[in-house]
PDB file of N, CA and C in Angstrom:
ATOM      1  N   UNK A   1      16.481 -11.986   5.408  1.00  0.00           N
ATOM      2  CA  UNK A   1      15.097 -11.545   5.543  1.00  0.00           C
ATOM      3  C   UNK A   1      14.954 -10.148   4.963  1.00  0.00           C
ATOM      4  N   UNK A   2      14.146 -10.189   4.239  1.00  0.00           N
ATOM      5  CA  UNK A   2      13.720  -8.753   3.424  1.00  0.00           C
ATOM      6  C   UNK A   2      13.124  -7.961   4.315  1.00  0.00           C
ATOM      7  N   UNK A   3      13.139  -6.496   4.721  1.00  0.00           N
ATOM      8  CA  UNK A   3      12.671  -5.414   5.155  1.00  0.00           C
ATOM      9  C   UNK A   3      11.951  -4.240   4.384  1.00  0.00           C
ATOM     10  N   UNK A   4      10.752  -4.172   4.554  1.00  0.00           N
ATOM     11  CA  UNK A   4      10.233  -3.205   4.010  1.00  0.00           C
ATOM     12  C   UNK A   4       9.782  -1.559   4.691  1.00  0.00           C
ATOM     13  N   UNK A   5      10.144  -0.724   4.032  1.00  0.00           N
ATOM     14  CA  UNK A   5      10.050   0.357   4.177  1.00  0.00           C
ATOM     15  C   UNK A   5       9.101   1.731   3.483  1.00  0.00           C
ATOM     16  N   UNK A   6       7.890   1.871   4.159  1.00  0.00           N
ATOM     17  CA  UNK A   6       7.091   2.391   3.231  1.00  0.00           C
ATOM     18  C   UNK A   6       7.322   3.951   3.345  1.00  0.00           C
ATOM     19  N   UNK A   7       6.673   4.854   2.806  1.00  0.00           N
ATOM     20  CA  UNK A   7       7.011   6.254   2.809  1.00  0.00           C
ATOM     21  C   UNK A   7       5.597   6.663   1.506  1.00  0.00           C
ATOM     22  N   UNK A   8       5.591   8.155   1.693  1.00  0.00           N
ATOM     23  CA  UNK A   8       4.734   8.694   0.989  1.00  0.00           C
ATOM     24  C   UNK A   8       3.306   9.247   1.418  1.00  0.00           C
ATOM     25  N   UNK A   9       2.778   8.962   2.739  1.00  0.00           N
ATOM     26  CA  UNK A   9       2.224   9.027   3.394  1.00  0.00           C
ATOM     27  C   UNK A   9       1.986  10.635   4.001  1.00  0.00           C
ATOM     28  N   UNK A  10       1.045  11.156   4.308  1.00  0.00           N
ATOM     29  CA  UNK A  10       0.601  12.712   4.723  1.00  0.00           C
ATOM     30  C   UNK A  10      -0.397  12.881   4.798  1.00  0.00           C
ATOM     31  N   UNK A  11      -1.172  14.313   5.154  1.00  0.00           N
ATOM     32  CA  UNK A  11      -2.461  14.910   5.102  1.00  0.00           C
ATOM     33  C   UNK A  11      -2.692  15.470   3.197  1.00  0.00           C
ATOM     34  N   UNK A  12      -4.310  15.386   2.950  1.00  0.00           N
ATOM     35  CA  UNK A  12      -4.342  15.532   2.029  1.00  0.00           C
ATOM     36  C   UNK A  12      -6.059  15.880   1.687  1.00  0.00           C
ATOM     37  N   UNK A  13      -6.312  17.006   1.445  1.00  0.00           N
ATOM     38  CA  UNK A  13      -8.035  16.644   1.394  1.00  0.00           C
ATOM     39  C   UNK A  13      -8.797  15.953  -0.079  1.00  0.00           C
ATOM     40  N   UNK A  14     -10.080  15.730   0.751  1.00  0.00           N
ATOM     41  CA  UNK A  14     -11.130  14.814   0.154  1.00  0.00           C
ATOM     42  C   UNK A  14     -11.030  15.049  -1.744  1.00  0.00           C
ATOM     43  N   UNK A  15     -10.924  14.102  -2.101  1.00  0.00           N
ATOM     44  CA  UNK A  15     -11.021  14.426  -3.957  1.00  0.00           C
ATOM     45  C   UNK A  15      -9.605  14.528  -4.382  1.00  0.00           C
ATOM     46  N   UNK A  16      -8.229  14.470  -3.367  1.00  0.00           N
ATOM     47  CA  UNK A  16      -6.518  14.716  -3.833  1.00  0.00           C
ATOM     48  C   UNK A  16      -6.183  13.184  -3.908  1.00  0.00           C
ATOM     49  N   UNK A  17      -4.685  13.239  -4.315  1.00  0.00           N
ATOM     50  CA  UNK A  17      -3.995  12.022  -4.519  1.00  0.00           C
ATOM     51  C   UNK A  17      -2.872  11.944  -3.336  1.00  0.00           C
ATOM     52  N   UNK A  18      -2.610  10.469  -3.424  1.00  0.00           N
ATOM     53  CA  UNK A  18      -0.967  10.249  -2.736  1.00  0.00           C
ATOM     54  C   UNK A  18      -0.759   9.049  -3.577  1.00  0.00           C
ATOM     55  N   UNK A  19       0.779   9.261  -3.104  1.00  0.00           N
ATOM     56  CA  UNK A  19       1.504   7.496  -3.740  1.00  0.00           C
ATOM     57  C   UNK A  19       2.502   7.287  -2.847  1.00  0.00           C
ATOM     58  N   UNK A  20       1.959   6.267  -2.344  1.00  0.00           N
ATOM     59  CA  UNK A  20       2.987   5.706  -1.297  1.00  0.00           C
ATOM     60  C   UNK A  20       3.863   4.665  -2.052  1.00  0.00           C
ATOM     61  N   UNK A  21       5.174   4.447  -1.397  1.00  0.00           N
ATOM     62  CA  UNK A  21       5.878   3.701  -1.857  1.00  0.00           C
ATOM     63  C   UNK A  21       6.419   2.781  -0.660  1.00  0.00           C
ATOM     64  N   UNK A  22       6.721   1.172  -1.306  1.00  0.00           N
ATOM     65  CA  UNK A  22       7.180   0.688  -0.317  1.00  0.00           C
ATOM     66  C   UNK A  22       8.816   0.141  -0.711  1.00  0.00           C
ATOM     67  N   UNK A  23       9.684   0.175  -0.301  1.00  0.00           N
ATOM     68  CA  UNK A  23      10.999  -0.033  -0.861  1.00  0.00           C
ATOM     69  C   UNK A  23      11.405  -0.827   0.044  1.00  0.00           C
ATOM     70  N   UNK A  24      12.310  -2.098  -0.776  1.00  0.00           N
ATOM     71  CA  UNK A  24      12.841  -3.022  -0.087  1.00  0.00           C
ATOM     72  C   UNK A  24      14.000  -3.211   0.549  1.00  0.00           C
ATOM     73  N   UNK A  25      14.712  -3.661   1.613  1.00  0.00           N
ATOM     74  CA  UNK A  25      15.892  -3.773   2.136  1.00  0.00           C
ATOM     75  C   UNK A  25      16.514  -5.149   1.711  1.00  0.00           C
ATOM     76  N   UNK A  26      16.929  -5.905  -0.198  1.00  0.00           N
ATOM     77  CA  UNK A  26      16.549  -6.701  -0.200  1.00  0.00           C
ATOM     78  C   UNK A  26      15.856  -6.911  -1.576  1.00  0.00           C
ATOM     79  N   UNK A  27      15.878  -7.866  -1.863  1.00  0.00           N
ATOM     80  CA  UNK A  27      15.416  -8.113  -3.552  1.00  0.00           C
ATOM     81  C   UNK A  27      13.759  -8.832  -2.899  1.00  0.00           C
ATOM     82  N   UNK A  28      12.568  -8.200  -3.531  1.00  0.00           N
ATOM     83  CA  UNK A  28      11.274  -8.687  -3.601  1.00  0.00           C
ATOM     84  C   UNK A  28      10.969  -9.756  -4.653  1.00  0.00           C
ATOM     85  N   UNK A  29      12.161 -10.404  -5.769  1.00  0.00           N
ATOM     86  CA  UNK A  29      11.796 -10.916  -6.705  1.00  0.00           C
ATOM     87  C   UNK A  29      11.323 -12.107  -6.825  1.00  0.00           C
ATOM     88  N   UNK A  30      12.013 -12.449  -5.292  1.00  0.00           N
ATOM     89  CA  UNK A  30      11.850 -14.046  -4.509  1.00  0.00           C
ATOM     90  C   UNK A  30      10.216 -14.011  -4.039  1.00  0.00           C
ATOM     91  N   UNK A  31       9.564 -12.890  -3.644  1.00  0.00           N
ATOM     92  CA  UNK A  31       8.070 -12.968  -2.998  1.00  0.00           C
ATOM     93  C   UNK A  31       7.342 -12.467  -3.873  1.00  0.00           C
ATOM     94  N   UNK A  32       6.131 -13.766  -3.957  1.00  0.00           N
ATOM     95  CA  UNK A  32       5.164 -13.982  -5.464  1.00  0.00           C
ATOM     96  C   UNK A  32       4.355 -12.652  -4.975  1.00  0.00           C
ATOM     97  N   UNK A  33       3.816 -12.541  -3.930  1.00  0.00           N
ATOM     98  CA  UNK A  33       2.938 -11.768  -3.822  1.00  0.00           C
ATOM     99  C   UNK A  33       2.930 -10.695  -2.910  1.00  0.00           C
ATOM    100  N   UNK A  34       3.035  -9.108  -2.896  1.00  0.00           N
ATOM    101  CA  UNK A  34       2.896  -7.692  -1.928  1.00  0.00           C
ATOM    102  C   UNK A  34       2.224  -7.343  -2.572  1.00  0.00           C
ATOM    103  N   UNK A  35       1.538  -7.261  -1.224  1.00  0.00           N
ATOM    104  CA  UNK A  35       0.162  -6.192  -0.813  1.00  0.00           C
ATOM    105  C   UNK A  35       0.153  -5.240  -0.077  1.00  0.00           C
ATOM    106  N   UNK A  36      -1.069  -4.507  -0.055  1.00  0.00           N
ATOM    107  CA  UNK A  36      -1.050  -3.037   1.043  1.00  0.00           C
ATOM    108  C   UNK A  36      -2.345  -3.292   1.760  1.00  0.00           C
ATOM    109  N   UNK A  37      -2.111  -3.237   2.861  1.00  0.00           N
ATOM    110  CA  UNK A  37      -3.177  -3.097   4.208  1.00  0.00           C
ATOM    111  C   UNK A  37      -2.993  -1.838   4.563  1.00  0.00           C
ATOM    112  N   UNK A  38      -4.454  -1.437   5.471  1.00  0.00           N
ATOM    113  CA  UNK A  38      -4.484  -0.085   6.317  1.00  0.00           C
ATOM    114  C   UNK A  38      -5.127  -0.379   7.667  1.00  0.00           C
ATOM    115  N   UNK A  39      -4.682  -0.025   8.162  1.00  0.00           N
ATOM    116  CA  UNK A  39      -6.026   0.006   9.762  1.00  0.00           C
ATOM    117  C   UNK A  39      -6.037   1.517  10.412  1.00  0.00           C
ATOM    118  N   UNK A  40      -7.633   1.630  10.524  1.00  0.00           N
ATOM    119  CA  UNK A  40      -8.115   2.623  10.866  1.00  0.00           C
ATOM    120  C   UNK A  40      -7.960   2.827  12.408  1.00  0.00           C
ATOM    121  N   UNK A  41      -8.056   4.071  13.112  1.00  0.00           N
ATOM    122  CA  UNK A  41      -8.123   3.878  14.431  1.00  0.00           C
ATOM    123  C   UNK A  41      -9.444   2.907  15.025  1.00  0.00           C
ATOM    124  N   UNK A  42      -9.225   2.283  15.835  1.00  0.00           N
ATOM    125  CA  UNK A  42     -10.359   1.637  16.553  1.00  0.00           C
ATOM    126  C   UNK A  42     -11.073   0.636  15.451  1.00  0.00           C
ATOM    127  N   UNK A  43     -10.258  -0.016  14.140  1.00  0.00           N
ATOM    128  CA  UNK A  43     -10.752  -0.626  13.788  1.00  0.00           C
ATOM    129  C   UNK A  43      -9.715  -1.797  13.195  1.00  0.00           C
ATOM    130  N   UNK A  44     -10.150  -2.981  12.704  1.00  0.00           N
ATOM    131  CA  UNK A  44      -9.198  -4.016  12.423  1.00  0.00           C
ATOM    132  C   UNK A  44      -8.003  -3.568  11.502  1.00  0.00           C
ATOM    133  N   UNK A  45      -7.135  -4.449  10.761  1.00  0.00           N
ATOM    134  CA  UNK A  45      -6.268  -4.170   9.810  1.00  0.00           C
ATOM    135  C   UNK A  45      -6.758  -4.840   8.447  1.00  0.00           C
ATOM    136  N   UNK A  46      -7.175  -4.007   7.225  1.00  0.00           N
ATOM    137  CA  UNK A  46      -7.802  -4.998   6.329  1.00  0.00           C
ATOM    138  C   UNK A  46      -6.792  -4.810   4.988  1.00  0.00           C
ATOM    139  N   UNK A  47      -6.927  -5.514   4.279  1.00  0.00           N
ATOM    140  CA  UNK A  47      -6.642  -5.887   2.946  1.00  0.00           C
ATOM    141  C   UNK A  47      -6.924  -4.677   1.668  1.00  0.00           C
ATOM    142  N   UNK A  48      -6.204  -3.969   1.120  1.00  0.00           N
ATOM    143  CA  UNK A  48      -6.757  -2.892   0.481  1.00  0.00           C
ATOM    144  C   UNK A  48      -6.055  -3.315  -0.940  1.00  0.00           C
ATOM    145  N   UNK A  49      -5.062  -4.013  -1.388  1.00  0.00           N
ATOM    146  CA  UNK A  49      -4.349  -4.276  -2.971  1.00  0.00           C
ATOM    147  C   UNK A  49      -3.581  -5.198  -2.619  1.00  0.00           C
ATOM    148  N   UNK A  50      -3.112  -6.051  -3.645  1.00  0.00           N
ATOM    149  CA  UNK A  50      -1.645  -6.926  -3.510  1.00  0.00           C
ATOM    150  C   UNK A  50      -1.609  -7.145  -5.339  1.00  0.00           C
ATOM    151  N   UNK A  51      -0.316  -7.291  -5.323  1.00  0.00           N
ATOM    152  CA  UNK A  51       0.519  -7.903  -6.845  1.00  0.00           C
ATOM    153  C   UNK A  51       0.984  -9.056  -6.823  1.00  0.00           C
ATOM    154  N   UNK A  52       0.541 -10.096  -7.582  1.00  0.00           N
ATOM    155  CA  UNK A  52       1.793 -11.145  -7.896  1.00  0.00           C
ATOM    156  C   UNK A  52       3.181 -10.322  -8.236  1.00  0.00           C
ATOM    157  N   UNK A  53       4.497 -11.444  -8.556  1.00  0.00           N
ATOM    158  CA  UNK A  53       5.213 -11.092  -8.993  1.00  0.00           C
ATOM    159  C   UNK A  53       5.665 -10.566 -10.557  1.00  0.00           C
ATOM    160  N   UNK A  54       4.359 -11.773 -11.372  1.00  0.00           N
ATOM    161  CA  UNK A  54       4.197 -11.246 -13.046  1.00  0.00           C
ATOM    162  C   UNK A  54       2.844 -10.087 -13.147  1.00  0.00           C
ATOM    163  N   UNK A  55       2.625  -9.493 -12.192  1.00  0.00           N
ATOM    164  CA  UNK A  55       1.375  -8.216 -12.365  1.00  0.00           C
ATOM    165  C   UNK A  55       0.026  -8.907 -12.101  1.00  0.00           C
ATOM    166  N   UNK A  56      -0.232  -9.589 -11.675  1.00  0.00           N
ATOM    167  CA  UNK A  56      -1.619  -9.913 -11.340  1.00  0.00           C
ATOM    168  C   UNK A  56      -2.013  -8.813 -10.097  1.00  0.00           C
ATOM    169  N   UNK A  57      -3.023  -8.701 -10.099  1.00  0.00           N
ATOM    170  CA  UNK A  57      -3.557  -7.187  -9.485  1.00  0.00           C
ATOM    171  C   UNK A  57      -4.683  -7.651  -8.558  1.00  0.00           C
ATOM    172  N   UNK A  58      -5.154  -7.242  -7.457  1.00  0.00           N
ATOM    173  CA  UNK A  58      -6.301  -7.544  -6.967  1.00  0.00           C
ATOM    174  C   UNK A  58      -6.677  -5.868  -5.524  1.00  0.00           C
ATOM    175  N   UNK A  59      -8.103  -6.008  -5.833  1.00  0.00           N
ATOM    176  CA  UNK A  59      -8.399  -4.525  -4.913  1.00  0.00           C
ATOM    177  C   UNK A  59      -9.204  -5.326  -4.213  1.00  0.00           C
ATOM    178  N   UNK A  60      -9.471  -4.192  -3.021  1.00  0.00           N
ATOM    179  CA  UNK A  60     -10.735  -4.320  -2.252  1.00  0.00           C
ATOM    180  C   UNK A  60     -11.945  -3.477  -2.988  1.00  0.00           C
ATOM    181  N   UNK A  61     -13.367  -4.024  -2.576  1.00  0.00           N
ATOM    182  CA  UNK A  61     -14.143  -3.211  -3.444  1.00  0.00           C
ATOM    183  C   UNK A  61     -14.327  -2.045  -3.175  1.00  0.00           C
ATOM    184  N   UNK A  62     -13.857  -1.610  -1.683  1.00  0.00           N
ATOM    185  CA  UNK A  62     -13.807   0.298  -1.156  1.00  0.00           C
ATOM    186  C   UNK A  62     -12.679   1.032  -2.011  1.00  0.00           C
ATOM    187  N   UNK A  63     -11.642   0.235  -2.967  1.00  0.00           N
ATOM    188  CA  UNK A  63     -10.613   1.273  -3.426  1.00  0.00           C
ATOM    189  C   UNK A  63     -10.520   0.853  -4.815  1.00  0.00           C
ATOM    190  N   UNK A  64     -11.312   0.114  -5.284  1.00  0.00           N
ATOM    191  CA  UNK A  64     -11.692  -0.063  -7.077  1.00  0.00           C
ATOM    192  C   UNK A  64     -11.852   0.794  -8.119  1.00  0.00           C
ATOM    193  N   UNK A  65     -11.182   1.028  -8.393  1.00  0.00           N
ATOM    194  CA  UNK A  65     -11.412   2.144  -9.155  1.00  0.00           C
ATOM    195  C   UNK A  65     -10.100   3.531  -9.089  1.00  0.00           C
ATOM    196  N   UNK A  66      -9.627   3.407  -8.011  1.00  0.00           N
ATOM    197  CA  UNK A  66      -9.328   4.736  -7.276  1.00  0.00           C
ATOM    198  C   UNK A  66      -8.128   4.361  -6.584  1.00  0.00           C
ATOM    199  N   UNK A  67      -7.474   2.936  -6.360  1.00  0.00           N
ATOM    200  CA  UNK A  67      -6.148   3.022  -6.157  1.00  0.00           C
ATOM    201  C   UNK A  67      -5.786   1.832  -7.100  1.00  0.00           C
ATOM    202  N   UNK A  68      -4.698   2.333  -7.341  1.00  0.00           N
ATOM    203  CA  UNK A  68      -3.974   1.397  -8.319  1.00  0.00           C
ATOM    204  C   UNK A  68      -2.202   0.798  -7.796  1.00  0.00           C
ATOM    205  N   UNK A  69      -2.072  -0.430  -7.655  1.00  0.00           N
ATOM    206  CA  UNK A  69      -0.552  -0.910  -7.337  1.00  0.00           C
ATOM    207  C   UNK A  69      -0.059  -1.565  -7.790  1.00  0.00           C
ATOM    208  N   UNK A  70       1.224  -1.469  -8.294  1.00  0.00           N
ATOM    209  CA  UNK A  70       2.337  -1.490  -9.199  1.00  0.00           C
ATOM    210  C   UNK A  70       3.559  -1.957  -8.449  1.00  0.00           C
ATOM    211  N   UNK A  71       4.321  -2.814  -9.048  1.00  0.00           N
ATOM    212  CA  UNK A  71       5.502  -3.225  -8.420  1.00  0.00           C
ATOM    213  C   UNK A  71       7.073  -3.184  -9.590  1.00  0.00           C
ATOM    214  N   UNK A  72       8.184  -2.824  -9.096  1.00  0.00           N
ATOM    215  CA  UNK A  72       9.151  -2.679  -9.951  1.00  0.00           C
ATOM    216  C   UNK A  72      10.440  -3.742  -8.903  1.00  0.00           C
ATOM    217  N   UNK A  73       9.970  -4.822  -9.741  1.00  0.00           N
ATOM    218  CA  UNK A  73      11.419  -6.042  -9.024  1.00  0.00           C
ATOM    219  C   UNK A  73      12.557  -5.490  -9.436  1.00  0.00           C
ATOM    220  N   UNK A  74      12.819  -4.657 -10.484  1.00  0.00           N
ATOM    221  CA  UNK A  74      14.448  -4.240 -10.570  1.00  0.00           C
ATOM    222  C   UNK A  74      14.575  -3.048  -9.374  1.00  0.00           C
ATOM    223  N   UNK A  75      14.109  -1.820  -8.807  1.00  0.00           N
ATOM    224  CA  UNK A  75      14.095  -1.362  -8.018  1.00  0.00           C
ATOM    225  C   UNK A  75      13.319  -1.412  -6.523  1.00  0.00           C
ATOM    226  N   UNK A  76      13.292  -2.864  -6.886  1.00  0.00           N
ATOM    227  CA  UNK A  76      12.537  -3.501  -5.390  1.00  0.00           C
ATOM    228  C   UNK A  76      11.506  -2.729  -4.049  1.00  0.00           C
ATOM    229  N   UNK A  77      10.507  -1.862  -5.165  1.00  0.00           N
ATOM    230  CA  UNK A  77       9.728  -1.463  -4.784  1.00  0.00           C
ATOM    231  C   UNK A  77       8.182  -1.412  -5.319  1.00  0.00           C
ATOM    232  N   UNK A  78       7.190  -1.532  -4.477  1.00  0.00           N
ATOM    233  CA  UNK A  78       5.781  -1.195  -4.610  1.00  0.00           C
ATOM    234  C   UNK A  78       5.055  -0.308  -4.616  1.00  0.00           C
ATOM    235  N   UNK A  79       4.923  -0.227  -5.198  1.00  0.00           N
ATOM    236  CA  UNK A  79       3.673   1.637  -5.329  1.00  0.00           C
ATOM    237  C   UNK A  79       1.870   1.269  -5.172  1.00  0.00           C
ATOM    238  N   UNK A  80       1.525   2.954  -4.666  1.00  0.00           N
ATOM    239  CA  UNK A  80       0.096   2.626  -4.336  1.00  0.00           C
ATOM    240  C   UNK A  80      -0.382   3.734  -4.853  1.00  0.00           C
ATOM    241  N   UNK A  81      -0.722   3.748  -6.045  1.00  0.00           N
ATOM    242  CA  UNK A  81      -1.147   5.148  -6.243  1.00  0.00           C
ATOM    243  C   UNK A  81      -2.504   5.713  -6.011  1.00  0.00           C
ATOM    244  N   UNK A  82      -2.699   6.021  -5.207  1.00  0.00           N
ATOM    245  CA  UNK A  82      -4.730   6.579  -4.827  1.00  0.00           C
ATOM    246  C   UNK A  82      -5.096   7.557  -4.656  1.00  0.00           C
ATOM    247  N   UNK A  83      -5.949   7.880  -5.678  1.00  0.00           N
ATOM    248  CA  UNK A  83      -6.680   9.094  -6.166  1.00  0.00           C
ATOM    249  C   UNK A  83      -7.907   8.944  -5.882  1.00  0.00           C
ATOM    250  N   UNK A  84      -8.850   9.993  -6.073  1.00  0.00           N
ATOM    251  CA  UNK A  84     -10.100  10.103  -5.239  1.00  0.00           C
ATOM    252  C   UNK A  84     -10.058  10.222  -4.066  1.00  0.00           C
ATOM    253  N   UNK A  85      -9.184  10.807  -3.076  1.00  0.00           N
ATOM    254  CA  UNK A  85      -9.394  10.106  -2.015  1.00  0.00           C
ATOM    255  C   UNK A  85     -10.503  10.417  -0.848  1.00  0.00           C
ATOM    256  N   UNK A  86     -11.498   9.717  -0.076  1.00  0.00           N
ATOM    257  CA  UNK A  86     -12.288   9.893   0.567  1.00  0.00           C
ATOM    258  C   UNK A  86     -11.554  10.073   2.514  1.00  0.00           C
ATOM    259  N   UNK A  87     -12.578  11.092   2.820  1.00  0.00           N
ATOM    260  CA  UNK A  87     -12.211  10.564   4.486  1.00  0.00           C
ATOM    261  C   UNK A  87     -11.683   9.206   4.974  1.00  0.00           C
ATOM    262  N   UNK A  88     -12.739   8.724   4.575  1.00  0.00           N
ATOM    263  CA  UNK A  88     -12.664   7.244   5.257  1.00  0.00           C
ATOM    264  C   UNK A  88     -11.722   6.449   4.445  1.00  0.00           C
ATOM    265  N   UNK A  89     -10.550   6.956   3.823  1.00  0.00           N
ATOM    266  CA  UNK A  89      -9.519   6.435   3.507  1.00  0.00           C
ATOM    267  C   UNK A  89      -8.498   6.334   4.766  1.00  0.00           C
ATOM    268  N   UNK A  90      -8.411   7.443   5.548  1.00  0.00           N
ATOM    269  CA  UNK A  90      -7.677   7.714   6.943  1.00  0.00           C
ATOM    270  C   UNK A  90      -7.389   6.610   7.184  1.00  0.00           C
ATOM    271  N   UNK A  91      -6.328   6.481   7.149  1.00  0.00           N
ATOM    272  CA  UNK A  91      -5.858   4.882   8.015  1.00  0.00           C
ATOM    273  C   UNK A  91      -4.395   5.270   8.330  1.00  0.00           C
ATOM    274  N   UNK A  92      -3.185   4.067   8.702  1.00  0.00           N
ATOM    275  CA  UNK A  92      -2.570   3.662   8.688  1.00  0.00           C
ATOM    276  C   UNK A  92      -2.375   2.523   7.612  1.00  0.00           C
ATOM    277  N   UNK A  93      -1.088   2.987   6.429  1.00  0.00           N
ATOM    278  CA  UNK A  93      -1.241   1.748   5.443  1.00  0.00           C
ATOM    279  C   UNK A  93       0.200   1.340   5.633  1.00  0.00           C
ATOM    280  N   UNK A  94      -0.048  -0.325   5.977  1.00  0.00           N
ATOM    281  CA  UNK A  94       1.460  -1.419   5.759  1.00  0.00           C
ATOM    282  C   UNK A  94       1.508  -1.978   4.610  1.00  0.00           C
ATOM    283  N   UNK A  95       2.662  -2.309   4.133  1.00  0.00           N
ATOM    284  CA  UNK A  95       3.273  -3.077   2.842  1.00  0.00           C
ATOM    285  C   UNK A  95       3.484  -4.316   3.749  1.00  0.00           C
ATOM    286  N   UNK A  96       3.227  -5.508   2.728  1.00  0.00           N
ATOM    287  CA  UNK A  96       3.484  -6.675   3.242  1.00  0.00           C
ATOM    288  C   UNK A  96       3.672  -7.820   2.561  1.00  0.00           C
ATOM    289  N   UNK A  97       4.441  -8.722   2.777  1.00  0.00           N
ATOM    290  CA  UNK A  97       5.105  -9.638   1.439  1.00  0.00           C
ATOM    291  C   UNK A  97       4.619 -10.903   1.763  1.00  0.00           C
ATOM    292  N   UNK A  98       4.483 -11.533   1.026  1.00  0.00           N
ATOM    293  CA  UNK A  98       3.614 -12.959   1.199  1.00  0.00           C
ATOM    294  C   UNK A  98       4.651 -13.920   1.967  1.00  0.00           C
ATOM    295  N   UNK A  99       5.634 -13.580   2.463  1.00  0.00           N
ATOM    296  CA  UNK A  99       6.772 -14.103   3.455  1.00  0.00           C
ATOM    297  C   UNK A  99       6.551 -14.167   4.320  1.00  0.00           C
ATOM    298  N   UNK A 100       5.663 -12.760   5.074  1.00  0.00           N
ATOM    299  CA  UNK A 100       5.233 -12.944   6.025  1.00  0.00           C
ATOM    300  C   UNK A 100       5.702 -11.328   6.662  1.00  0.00           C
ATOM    301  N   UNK A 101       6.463 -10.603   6.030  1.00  0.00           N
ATOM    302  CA  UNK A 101       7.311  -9.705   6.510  1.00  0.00           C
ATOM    303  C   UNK A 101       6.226  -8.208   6.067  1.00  0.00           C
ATOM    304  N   UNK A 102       6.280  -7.597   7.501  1.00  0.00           N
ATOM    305  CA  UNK A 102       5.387  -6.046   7.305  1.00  0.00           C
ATOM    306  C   UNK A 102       6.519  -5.059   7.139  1.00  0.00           C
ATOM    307  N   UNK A 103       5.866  -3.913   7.121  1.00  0.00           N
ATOM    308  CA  UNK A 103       6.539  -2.960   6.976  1.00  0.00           C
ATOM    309  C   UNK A 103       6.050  -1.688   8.360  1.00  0.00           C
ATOM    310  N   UNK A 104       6.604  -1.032   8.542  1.00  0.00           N
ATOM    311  CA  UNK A 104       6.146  -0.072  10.413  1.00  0.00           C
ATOM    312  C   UNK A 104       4.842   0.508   9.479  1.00  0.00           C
ATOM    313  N   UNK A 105       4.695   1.075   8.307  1.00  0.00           N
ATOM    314  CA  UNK A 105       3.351   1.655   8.202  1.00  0.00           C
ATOM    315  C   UNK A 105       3.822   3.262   8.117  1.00  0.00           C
ATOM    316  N   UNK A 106       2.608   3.602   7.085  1.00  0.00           N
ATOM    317  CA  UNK A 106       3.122   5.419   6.835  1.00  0.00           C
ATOM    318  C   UNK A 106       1.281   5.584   6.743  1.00  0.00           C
ATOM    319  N   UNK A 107       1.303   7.035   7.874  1.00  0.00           N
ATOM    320  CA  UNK A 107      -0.114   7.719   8.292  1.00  0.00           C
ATOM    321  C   UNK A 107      -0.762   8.447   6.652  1.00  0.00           C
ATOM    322  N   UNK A 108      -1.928   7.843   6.718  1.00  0.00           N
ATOM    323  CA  UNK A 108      -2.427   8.800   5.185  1.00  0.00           C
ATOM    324  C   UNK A 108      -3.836   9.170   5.869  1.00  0.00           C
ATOM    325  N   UNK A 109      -3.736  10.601   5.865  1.00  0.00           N
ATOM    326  CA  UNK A 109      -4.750  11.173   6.546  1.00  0.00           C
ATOM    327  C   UNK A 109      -5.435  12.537   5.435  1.00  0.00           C
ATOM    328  N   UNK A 110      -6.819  11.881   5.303  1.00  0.00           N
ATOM    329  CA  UNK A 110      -7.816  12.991   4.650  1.00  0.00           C
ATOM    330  C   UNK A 110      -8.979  13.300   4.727  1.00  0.00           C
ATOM    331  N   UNK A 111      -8.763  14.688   4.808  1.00  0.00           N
ATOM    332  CA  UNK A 111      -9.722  15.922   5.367  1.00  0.00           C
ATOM    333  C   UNK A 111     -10.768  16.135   4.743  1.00  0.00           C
ATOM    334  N   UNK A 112     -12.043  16.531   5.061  1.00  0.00           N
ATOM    335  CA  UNK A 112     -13.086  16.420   4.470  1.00  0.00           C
ATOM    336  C   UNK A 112     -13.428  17.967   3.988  1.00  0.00           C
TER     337      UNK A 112
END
């Protein structure tokens, strides 16, 4: 069973960047599809990017434009790179593999 491990995560104000990364315990080459979720305090866990395994790309329409994710099967990791970033980006963001397998989640918190 593959384990994921995200990192990259911090405070950062309104209009800065982060890039989180999610790194595998484990070859990702076997799972067609990782994505990145966030959940806000006091609110559900939603859907924010995912990759096939040959680069197919898909966003939510709140981060279009403004985050972009990338996957490297030889170093069995996922990237999230998001710029612009708004308040209401604040979440908690998990990596998650179409296996079924999450990751604990890294805090991305920004200041207005």
């Amino acid at each position: 069973q593959v384990q994921l491990v995200e990192s990259g995560g911090g405070l950062v104000q309104a209009g800065g960047s982060l890039r989180l990364s999610c790194a595998a315990r484990g070859s990702i080459f076997s799972i067609n599809i990782m994505g990145w979720y966030r959940q806000a305090p006091g609110k559900q866990r939603e859907w924010v990017a995912s990759i096939s395994r040959d680069g197919i790309t898909g966003y939510a329409d709140s981060v279009k434009g403004r985050f972009t994710i990338s996957r490297d099967n030889v170093k069995n990791t996922v990237y999230l790179q998001m710029n612009s970033l708004k308040p209401e980006d604040t979440a908690v963001y998990y990596c998650k593999g179409s296996t079924g397998v999450w990751g604990q989640g890294t805090q991305v918190t920004v200041s207005s």
